[in-house]
PDB file of N, CA and C in Angstrom:
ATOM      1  N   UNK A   1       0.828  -1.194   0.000  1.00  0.00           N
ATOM      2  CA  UNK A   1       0.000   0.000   0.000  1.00  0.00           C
ATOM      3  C   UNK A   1       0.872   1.258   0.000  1.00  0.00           C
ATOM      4  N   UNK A   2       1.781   0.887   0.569  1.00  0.00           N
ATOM      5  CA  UNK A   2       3.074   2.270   0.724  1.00  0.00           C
ATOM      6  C   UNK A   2       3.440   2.796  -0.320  1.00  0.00           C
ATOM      7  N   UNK A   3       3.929   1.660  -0.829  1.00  0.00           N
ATOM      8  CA  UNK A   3       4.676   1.267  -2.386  1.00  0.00           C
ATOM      9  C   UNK A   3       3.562   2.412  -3.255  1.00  0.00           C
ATOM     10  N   UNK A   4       1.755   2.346  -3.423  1.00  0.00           N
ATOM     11  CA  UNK A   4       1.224   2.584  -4.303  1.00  0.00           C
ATOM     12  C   UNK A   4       1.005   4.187  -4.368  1.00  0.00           C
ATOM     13  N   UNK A   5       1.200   4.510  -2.806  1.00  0.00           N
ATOM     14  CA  UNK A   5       0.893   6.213  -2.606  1.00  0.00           C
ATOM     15  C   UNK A   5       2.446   6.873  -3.001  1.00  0.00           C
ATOM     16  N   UNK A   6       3.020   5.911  -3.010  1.00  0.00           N
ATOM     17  CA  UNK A   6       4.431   6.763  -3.411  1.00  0.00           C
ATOM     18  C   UNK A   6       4.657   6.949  -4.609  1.00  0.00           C
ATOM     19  N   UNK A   7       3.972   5.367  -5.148  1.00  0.00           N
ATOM     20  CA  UNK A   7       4.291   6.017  -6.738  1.00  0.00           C
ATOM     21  C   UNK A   7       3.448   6.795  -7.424  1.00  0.00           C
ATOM     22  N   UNK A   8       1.876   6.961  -6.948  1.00  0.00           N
ATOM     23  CA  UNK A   8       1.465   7.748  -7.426  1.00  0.00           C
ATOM     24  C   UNK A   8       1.650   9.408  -7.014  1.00  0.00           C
ATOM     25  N   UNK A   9       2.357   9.488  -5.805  1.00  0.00           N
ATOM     26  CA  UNK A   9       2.939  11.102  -5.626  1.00  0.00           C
ATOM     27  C   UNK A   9       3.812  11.458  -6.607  1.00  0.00           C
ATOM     28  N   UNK A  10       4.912  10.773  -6.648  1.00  0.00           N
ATOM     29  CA  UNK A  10       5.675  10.794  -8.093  1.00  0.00           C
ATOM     30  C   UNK A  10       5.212  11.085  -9.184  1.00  0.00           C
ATOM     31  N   UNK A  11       4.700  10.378  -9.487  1.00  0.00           N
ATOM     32  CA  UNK A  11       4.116  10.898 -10.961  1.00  0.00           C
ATOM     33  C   UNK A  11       3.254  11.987 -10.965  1.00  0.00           C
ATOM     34  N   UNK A  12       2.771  12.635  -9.949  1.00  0.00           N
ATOM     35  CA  UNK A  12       1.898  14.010  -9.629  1.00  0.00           C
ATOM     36  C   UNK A  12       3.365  14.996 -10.077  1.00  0.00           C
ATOM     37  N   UNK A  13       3.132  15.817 -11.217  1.00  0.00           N
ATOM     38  CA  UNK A  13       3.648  16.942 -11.567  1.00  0.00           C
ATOM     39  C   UNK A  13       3.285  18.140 -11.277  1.00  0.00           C
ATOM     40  N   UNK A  14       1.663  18.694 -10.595  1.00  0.00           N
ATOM     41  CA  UNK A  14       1.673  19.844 -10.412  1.00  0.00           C
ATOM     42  C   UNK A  14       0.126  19.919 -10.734  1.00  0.00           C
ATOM     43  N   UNK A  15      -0.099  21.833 -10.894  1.00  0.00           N
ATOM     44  CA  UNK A  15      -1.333  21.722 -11.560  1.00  0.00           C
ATOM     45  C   UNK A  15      -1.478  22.139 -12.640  1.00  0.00           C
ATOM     46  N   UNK A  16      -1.980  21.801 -13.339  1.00  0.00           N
ATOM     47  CA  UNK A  16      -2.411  22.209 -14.949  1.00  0.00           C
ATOM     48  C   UNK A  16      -2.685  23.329 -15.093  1.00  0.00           C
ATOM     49  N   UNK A  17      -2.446  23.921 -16.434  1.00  0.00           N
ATOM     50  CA  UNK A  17      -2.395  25.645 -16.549  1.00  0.00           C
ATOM     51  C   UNK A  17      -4.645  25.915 -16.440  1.00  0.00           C
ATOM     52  N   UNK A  18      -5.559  24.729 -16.924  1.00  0.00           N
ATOM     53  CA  UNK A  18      -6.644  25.083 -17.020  1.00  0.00           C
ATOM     54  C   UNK A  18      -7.207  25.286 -15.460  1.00  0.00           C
ATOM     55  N   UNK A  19      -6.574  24.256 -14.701  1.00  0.00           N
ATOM     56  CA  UNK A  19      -6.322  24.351 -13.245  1.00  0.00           C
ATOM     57  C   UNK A  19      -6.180  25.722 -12.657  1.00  0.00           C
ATOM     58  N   UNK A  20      -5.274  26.356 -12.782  1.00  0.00           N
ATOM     59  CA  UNK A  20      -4.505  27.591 -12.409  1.00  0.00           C
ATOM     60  C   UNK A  20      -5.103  29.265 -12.785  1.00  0.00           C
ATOM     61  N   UNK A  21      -6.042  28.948 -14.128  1.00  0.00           N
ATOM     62  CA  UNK A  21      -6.979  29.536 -14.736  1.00  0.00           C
ATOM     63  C   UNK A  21      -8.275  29.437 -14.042  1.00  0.00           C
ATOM     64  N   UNK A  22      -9.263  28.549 -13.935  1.00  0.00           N
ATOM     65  CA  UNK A  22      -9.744  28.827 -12.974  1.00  0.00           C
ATOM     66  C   UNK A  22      -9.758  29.241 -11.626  1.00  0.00           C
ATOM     67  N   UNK A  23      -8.697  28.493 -11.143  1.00  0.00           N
ATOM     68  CA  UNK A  23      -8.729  29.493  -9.609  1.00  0.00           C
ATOM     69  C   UNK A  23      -8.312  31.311 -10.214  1.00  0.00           C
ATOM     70  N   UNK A  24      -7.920  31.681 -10.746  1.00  0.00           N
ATOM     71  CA  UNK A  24      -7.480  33.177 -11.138  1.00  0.00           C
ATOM     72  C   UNK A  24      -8.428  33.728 -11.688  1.00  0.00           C
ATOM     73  N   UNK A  25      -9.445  32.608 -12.365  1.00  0.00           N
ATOM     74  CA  UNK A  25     -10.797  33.324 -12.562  1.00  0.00           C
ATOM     75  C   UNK A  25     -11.678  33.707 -11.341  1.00  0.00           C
ATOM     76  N   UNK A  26     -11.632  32.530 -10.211  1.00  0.00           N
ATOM     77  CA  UNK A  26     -12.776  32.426  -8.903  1.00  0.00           C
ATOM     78  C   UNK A  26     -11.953  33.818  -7.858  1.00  0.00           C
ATOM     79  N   UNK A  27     -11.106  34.174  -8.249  1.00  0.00           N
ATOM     80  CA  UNK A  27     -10.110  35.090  -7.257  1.00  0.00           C
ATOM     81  C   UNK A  27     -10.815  36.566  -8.104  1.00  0.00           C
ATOM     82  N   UNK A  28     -10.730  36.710  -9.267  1.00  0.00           N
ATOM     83  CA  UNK A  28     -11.462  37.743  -9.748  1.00  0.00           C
ATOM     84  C   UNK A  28     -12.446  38.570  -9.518  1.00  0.00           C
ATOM     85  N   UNK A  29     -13.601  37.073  -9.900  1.00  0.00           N
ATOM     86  CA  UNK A  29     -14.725  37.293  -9.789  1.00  0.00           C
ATOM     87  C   UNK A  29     -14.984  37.371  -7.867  1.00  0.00           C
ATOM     88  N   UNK A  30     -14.166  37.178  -7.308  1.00  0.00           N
ATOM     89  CA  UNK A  30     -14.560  37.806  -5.645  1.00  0.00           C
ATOM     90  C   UNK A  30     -13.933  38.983  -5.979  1.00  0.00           C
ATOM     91  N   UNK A  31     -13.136  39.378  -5.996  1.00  0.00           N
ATOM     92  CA  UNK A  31     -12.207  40.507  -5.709  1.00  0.00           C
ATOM     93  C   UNK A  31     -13.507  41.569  -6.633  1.00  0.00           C
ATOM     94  N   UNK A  32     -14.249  41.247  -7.541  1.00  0.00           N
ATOM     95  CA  UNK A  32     -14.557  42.503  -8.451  1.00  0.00           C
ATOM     96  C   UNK A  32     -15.919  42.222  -7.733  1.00  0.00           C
ATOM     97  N   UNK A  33     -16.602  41.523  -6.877  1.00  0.00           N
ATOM     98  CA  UNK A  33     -17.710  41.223  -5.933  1.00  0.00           C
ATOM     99  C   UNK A  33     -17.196  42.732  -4.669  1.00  0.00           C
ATOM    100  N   UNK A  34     -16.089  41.934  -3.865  1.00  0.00           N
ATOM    101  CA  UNK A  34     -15.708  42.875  -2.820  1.00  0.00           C
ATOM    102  C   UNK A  34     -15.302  44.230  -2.695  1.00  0.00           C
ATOM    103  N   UNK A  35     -14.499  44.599  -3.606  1.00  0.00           N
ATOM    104  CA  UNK A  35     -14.063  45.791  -3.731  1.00  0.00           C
ATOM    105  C   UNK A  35     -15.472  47.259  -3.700  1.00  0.00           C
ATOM    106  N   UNK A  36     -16.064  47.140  -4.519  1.00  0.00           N
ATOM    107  CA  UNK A  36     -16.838  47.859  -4.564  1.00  0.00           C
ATOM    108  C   UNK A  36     -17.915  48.008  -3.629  1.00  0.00           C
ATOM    109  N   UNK A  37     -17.943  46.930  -2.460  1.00  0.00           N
ATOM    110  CA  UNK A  37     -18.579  46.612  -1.596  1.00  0.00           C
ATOM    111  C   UNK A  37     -17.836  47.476  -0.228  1.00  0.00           C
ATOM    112  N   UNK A  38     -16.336  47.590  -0.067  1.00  0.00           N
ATOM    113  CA  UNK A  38     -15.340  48.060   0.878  1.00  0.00           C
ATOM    114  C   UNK A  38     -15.959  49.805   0.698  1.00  0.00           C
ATOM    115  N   UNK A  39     -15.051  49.552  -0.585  1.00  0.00           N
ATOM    116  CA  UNK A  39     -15.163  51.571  -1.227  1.00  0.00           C
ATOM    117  C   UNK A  39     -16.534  52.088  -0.610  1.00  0.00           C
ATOM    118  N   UNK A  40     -17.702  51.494  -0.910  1.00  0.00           N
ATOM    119  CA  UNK A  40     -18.726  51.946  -0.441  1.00  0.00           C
ATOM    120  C   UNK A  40     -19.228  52.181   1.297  1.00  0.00           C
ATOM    121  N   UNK A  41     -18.358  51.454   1.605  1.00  0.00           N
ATOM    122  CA  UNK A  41     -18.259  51.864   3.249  1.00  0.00           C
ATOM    123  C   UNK A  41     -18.040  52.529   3.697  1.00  0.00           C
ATOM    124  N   UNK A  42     -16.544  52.813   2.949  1.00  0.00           N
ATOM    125  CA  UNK A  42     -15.617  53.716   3.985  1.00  0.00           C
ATOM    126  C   UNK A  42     -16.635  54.763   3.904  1.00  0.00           C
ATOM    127  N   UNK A  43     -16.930  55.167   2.732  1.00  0.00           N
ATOM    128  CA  UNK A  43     -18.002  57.009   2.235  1.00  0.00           C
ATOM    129  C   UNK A  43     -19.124  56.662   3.599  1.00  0.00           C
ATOM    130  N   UNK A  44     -19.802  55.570   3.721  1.00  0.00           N
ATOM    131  CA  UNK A  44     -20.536  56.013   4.682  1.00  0.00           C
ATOM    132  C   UNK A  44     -19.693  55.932   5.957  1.00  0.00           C
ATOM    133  N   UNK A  45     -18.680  55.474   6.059  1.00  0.00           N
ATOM    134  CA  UNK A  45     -18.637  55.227   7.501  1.00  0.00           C
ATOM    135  C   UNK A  45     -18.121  56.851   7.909  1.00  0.00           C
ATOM    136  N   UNK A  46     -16.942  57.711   6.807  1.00  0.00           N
ATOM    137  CA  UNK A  46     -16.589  58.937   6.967  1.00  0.00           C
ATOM    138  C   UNK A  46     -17.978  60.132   7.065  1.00  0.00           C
ATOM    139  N   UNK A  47     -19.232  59.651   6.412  1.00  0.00           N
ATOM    140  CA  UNK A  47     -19.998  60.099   6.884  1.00  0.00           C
ATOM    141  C   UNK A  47     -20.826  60.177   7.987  1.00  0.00           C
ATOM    142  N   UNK A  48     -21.163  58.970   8.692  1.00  0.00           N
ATOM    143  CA  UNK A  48     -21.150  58.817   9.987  1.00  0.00           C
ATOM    144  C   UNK A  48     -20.492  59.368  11.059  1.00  0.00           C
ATOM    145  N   UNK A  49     -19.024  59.484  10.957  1.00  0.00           N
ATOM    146  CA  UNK A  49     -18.369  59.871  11.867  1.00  0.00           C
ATOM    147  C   UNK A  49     -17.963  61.232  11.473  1.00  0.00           C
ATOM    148  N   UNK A  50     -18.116  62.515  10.330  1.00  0.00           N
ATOM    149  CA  UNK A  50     -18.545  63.407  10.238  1.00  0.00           C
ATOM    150  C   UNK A  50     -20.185  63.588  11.083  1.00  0.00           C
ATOM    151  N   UNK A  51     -21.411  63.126  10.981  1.00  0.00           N
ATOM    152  CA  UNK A  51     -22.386  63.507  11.987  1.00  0.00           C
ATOM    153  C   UNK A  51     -22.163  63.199  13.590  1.00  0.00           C
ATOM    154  N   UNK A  52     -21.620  62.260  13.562  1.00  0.00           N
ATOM    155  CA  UNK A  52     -20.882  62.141  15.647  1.00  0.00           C
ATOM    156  C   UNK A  52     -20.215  63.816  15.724  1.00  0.00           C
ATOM    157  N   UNK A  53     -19.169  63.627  15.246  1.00  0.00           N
ATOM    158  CA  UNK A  53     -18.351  65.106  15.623  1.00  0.00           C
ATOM    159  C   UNK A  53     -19.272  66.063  15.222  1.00  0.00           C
ATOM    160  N   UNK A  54     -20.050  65.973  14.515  1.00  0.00           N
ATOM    161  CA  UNK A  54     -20.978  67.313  14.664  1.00  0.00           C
ATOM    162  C   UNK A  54     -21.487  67.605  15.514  1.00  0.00           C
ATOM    163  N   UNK A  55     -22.627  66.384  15.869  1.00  0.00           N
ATOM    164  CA  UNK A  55     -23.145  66.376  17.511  1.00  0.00           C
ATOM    165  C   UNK A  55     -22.615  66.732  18.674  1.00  0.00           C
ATOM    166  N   UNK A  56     -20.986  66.431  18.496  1.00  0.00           N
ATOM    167  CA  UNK A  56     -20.194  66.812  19.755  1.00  0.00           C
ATOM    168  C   UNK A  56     -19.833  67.942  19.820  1.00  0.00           C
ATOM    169  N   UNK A  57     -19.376  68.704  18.684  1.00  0.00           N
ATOM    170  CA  UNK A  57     -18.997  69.734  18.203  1.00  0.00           C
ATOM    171  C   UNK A  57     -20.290  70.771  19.160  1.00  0.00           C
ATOM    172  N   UNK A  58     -21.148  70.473  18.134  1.00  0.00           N
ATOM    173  CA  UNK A  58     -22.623  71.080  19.026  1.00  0.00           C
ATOM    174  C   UNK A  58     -22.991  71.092  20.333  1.00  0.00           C
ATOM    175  N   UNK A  59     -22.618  69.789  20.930  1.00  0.00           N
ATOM    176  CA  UNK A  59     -22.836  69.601  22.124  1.00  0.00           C
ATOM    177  C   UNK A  59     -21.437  70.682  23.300  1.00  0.00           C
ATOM    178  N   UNK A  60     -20.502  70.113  22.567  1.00  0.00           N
ATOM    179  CA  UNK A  60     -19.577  70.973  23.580  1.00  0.00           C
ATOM    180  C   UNK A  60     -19.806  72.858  23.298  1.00  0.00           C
ATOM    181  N   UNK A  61     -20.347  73.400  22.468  1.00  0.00           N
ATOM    182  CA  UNK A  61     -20.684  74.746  21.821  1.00  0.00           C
ATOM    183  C   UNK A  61     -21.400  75.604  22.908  1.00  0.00           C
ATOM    184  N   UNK A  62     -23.167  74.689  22.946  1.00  0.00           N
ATOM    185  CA  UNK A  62     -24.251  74.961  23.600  1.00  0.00           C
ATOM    186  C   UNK A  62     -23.600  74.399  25.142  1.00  0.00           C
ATOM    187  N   UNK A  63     -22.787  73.555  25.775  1.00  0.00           N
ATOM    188  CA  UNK A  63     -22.430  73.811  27.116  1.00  0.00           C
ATOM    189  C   UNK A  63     -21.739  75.010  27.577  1.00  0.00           C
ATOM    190  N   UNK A  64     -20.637  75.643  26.218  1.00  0.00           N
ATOM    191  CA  UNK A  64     -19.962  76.618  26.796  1.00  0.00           C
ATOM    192  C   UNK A  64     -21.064  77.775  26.935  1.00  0.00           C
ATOM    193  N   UNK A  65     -22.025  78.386  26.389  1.00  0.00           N
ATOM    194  CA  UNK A  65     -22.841  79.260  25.899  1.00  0.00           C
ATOM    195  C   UNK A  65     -23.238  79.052  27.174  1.00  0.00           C
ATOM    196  N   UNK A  66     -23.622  78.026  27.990  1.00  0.00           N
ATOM    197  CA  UNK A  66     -24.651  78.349  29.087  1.00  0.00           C
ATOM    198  C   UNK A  66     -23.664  78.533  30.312  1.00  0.00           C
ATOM    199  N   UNK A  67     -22.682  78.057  30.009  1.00  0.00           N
ATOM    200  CA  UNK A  67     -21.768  78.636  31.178  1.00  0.00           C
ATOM    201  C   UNK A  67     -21.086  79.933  31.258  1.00  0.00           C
ATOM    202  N   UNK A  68     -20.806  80.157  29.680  1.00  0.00           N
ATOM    203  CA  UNK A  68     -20.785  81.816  29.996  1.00  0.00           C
ATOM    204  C   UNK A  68     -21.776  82.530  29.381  1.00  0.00           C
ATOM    205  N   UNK A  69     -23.061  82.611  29.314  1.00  0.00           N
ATOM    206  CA  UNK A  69     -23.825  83.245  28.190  1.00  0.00           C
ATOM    207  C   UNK A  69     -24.325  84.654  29.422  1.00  0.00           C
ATOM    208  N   UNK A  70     -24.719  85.854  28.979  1.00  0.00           N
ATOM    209  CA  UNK A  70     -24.485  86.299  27.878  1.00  0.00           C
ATOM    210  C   UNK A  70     -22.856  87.020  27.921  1.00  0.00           C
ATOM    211  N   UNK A  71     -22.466  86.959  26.383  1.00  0.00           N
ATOM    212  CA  UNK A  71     -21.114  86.821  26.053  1.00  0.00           C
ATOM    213  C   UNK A  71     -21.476  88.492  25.649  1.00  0.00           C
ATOM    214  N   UNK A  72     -20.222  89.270  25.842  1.00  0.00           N
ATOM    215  CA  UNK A  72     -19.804  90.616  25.727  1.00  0.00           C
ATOM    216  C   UNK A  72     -20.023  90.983  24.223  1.00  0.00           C
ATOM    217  N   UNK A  73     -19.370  90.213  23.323  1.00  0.00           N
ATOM    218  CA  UNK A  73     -19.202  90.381  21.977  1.00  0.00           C
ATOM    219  C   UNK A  73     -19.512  89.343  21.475  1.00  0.00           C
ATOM    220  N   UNK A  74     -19.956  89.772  19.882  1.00  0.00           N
ATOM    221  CA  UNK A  74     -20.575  88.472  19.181  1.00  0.00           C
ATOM    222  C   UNK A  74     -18.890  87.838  18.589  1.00  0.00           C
ATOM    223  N   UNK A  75     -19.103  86.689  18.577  1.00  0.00           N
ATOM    224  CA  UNK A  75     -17.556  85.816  17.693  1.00  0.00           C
ATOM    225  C   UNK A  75     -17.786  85.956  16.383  1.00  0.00           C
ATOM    226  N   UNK A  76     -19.394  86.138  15.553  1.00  0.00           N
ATOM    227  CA  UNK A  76     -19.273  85.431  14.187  1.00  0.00           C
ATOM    228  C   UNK A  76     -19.069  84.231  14.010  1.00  0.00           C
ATOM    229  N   UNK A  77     -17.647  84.072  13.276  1.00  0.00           N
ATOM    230  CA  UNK A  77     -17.273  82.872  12.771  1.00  0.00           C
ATOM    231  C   UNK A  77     -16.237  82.420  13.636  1.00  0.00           C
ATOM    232  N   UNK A  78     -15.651  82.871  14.551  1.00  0.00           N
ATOM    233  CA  UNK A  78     -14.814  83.143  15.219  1.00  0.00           C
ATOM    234  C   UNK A  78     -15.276  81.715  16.400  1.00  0.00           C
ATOM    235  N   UNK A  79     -14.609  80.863  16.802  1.00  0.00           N
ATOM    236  CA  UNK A  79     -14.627  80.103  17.581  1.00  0.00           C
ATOM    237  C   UNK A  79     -14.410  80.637  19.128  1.00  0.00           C
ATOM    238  N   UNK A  80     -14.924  80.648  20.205  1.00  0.00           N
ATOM    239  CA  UNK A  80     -14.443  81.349  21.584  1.00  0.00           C
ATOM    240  C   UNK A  80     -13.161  80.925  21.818  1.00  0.00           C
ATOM    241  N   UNK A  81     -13.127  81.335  22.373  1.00  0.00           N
ATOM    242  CA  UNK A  81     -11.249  81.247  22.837  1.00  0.00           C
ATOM    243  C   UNK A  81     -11.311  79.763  24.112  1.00  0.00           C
ATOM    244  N   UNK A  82     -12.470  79.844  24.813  1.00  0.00           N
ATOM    245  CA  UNK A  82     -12.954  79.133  26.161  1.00  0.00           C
ATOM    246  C   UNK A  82     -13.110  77.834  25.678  1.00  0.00           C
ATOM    247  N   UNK A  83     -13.614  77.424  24.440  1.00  0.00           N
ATOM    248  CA  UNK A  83     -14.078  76.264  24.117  1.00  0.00           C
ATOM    249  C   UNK A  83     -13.160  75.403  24.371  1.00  0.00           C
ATOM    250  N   UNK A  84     -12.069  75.346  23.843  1.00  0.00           N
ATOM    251  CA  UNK A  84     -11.043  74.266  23.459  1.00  0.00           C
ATOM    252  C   UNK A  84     -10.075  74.789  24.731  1.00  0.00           C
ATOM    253  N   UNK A  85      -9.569  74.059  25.757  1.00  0.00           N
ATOM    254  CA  UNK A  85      -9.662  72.516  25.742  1.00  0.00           C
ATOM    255  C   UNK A  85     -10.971  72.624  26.756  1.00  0.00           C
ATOM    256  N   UNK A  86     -11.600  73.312  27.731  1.00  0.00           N
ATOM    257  CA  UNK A  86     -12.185  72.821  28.697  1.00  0.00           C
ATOM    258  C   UNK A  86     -14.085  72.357  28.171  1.00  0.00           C
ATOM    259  N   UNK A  87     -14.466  72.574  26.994  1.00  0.00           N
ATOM    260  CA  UNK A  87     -15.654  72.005  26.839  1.00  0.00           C
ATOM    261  C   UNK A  87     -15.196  70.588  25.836  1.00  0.00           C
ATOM    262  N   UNK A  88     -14.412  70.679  25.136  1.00  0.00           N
ATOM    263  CA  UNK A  88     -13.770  69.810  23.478  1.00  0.00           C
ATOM    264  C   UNK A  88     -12.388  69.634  23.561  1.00  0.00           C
ATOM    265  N   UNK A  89     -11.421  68.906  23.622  1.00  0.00           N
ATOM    266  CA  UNK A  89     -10.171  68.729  23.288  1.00  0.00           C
ATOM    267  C   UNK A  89      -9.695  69.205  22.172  1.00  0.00           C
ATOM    268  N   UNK A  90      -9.990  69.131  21.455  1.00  0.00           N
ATOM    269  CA  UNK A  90      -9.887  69.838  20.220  1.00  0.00           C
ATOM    270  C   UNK A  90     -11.121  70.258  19.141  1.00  0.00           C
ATOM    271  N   UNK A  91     -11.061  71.123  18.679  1.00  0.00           N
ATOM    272  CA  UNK A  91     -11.800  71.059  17.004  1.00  0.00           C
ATOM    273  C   UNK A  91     -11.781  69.882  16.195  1.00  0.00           C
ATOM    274  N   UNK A  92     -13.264  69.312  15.926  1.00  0.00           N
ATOM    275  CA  UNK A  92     -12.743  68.236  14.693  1.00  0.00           C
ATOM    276  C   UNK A  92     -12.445  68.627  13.252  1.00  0.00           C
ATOM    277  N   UNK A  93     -12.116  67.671  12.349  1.00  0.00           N
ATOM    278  CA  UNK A  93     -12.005  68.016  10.959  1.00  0.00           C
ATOM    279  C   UNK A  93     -13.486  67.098  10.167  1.00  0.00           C
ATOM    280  N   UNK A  94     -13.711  67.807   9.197  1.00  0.00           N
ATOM    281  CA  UNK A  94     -14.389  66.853   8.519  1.00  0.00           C
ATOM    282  C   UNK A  94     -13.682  65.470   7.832  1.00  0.00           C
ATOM    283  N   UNK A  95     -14.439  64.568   7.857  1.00  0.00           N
ATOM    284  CA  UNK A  95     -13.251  63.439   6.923  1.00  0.00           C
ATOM    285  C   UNK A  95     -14.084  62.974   5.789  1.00  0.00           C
ATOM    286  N   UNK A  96     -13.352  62.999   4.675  1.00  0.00           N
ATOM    287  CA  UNK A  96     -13.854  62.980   3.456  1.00  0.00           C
ATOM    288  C   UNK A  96     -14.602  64.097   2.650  1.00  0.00           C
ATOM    289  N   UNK A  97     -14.512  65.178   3.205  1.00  0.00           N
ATOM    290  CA  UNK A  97     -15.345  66.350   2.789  1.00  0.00           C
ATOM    291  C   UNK A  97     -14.636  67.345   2.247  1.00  0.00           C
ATOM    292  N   UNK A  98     -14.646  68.445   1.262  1.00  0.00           N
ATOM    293  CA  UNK A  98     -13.712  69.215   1.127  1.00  0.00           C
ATOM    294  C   UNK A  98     -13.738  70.657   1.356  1.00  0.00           C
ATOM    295  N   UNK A  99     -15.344  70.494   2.478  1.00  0.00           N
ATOM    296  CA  UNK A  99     -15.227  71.810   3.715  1.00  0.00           C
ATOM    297  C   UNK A  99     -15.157  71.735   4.812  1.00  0.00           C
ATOM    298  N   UNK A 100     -14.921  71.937   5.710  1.00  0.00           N
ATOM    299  CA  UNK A 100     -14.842  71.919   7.305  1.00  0.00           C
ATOM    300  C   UNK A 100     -15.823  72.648   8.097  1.00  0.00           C
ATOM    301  N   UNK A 101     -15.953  71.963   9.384  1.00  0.00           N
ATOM    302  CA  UNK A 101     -17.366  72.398  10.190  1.00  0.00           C
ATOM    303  C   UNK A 101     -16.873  74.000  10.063  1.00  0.00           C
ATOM    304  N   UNK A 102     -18.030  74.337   9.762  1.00  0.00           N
ATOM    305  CA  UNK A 102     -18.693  76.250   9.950  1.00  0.00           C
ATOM    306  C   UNK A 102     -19.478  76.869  11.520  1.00  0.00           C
ATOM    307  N   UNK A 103     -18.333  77.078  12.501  1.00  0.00           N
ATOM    308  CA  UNK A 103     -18.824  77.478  13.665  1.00  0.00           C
ATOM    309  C   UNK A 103     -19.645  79.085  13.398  1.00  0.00           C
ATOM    310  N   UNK A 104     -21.120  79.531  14.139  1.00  0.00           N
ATOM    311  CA  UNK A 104     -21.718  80.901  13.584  1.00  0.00           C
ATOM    312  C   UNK A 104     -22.276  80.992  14.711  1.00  0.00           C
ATOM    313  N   UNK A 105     -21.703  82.093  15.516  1.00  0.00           N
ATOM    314  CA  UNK A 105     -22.330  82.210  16.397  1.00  0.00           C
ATOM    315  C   UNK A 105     -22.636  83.987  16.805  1.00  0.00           C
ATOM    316  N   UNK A 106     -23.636  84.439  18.146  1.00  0.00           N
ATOM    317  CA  UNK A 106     -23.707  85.469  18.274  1.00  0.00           C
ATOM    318  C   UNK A 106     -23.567  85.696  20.128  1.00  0.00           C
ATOM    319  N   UNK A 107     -24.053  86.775  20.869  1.00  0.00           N
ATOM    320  CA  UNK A 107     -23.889  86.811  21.758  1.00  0.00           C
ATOM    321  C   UNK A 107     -24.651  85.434  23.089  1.00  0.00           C
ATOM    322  N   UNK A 108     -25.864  84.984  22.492  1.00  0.00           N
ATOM    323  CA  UNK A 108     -26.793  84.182  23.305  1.00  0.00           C
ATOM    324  C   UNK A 108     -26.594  82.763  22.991  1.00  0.00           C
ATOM    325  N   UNK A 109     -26.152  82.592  21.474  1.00  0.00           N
ATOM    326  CA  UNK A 109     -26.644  81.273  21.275  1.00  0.00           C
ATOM    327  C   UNK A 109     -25.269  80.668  19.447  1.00  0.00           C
ATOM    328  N   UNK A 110     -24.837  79.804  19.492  1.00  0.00           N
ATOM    329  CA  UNK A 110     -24.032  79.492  18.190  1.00  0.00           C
ATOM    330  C   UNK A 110     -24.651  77.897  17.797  1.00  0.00           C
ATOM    331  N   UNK A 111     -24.306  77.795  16.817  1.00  0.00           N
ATOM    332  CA  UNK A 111     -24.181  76.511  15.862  1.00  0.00           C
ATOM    333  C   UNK A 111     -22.938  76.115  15.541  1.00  0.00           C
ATOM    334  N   UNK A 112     -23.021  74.978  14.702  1.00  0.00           N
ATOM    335  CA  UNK A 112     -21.792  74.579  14.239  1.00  0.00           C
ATOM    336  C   UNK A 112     -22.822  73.671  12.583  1.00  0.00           C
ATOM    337  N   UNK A 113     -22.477  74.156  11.783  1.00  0.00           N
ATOM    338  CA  UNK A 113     -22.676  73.101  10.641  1.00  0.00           C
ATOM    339  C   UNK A 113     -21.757  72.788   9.510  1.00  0.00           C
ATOM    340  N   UNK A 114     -21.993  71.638   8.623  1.00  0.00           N
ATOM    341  CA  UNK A 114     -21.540  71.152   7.941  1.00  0.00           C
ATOM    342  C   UNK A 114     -22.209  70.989   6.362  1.00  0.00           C
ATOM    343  N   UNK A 115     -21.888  71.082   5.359  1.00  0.00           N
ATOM    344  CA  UNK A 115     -22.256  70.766   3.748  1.00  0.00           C
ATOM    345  C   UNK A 115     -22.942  69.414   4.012  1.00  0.00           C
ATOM    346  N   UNK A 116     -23.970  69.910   3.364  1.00  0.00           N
ATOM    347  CA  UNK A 116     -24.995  69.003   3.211  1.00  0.00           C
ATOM    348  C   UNK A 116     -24.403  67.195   2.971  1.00  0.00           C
ATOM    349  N   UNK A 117     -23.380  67.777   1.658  1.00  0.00           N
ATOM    350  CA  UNK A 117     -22.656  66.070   1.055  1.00  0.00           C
ATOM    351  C   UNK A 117     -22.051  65.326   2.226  1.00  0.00           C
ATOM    352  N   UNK A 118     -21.471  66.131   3.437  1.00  0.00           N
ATOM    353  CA  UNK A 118     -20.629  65.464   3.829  1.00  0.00           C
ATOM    354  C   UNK A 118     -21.814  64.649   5.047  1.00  0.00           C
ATOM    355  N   UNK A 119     -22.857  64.630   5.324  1.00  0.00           N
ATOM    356  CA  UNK A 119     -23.283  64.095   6.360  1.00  0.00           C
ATOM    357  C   UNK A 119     -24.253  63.040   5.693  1.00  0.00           C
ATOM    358  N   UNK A 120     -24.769  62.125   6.304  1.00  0.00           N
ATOM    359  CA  UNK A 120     -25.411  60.910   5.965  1.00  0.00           C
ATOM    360  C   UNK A 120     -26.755  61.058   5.661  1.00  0.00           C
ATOM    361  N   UNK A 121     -27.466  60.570   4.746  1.00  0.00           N
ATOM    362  CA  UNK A 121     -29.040  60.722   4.075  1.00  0.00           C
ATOM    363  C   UNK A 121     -29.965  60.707   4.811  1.00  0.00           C
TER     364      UNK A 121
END
């Protein structure tokens, strides 16, 4: 029985080029399945996490406002000086977008928004 698996390993040369062709076909046809399946994520997932930082953005905004409201001078566009670090660690960026959050504020009350494209449907 030894004898018969040995000789037939031997004579095993490999795999055939029609062999080798199909698997390079079945590798394709996933890869051109998946890909377009990934790409389409990331856009929502950068959109998703563009609307979180908005919310927070917002959220840390309207805490500073009530802790110091009413404010002496209006900011405009002008971010308070107070915000960062003790309401937000930092300012976020948008990701994937090619504008950045628009802080607008006045003496009582501010916003923070973002382009329509960059946030989720």
């Amino acid at each position: 029985m030894k004898a018969l698996i040995q000789k037939r390993l031997k004579n095993q040369r490999g795999l055939t080029l029609i062999e080798l062709l199909v698997v390079i076909v079945i590798l394709g046809i996933i890869a051109a399945i998946a890909v377009p399946m990934v790409m389409g994520n990331q856009d929502k997932a950068n959109k998703n996490t563009n609307a979180q930082n908005l919310q927070i953005y917002q959220d840390a905004v309207n805490r500073y406002y009530i802790d110091n409201a009413p404010l002496e001078s209006s900011p405009g566009t002008t971010v308070p000086s107070g915000l960062v670090p003790t309401y937000i660690n930092s300012i976020p960026k948008a990701k994937g977008c090619a504008t950045d959050f628009v802080f607008t504020g006045n003496t009582t009350s501010a916003t923070v928004s973002l382009a329509a494209g960059c946030l989720p449907d």
